[in-house]
Protein backbone atom coordinates (compact mmCIF):
# COMPACT_ATOMS: atom_id res chain seq x y z
CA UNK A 1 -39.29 -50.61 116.76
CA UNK A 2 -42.89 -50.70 116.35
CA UNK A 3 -45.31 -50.21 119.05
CA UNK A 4 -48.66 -51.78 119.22
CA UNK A 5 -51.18 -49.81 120.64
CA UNK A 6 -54.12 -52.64 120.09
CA UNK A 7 -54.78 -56.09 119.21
CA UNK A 8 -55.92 -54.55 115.48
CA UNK A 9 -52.80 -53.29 115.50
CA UNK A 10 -50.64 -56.40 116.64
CA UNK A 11 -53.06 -58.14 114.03
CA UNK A 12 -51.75 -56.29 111.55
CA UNK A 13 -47.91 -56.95 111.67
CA UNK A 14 -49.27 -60.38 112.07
CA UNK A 15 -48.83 -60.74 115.68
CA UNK A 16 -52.66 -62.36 117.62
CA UNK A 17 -52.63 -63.01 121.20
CA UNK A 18 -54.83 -66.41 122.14
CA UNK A 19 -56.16 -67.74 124.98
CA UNK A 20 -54.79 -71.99 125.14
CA UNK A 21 -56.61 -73.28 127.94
CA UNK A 22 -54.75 -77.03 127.74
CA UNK A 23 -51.54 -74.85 128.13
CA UNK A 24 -53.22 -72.37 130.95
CA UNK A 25 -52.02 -69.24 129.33
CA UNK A 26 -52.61 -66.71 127.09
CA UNK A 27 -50.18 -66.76 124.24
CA UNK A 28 -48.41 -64.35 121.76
CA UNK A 29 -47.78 -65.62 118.14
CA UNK A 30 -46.16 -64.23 115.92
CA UNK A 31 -46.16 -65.47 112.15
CA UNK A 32 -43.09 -65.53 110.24
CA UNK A 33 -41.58 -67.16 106.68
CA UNK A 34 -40.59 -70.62 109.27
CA UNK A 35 -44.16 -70.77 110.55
CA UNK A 36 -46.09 -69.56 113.86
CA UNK A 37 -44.26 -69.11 116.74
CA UNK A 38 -44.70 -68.48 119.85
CA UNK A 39 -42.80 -64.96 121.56
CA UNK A 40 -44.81 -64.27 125.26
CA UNK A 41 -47.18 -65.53 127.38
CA UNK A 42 -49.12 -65.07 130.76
CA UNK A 43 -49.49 -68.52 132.49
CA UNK A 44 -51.74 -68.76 135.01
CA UNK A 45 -52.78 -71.86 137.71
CA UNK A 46 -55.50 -72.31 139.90
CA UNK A 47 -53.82 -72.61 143.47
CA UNK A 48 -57.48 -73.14 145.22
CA UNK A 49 -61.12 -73.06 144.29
CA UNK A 50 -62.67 -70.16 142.60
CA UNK A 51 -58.77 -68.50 142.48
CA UNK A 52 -57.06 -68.04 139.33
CA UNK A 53 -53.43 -66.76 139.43
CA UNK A 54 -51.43 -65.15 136.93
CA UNK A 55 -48.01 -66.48 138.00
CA UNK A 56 -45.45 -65.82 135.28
CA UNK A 57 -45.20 -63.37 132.19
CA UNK A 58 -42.83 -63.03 129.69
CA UNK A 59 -42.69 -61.57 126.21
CA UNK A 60 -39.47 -61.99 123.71
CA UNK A 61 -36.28 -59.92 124.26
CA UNK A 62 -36.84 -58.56 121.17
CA UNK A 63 -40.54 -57.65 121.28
CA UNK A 64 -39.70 -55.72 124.55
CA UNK A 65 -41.06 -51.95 124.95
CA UNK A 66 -43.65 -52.87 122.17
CA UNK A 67 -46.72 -52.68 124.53
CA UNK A 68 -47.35 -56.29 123.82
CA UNK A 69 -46.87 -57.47 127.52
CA UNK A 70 -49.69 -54.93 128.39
CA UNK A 71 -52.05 -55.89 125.48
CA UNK A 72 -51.37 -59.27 126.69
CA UNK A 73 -52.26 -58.63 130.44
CA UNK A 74 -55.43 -56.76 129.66
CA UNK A 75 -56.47 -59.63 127.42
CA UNK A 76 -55.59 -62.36 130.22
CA UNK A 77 -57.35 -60.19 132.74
CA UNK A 78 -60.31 -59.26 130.73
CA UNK A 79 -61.41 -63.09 129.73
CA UNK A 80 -63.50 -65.39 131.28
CA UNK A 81 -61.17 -67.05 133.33
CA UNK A 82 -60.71 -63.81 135.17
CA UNK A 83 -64.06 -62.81 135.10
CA UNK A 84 -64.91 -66.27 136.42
CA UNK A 85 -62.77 -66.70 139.36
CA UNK A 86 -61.04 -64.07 142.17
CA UNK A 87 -58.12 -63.03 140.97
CA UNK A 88 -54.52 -63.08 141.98
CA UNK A 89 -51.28 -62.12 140.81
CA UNK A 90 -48.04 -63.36 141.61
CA UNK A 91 -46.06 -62.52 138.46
CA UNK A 92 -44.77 -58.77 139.17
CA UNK A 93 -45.89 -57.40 135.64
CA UNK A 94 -49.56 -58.41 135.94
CA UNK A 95 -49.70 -57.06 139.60
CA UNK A 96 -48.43 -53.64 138.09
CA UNK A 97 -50.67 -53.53 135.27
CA UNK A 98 -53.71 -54.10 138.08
CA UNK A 99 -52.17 -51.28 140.13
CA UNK A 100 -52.51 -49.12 137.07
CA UNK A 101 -55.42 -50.49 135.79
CA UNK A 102 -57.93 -51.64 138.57
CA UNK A 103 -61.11 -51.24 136.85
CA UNK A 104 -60.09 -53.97 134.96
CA UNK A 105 -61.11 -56.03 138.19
CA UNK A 106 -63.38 -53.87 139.63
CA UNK A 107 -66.14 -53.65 136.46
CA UNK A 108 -66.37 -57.62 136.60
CA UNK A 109 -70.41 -58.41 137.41
């Protein structure tokens, strides 16, 4: 199984992860012989003014233990939207990645 270390690297098995506003998530895609598909996303809302929340995560079965749902968290919680509004997290995975990666949050200007 491969394991993808960075986006470059995700890019290069043909795998991008893209932010789809009209969709309010950040998406996986992977392109195959059938076309683009879709394999994982982090969906967010915005329960309240000024708060974004990253409420659900999930990444294929078989894509699992890749290190594409943490490429996928840092990119959700490194973009504007995060940057823009406070943060929450009610989806377990992206609360664990901010345990183990709080400067994520605490850099933003």
């Amino acid at each position: 199984m491969a394991r993808y270390l960075s986006e470059e690297d995700a890019a290069a098995a043909g795998i991008t992860i893209v932010h789809e506003p009209e969709a309010q998530r950040f998406a996986i895609h992977r392109a195959s012989d059938a076309g683009d598909e879709v394999v994982g996303e982090a969906h967010y809302s915005f329960p309240s003014a000024g708060v974004v929340d990253f409420d659900h995560t999930l990444v294929a079965d078989s894509l699992r233990g890749t290190g594409l749902s943490g490429l996928l968290a840092k990119r959700a919680l490194t973009s504007n939207i995060a940057r823009e509004h406070t943060v929450r997290a009610s989806c377990w995975f992206i609360e664990g990645y901010i345990d183990k990666h709080p400067e994520l949050l605490n850099s933003r200007d």
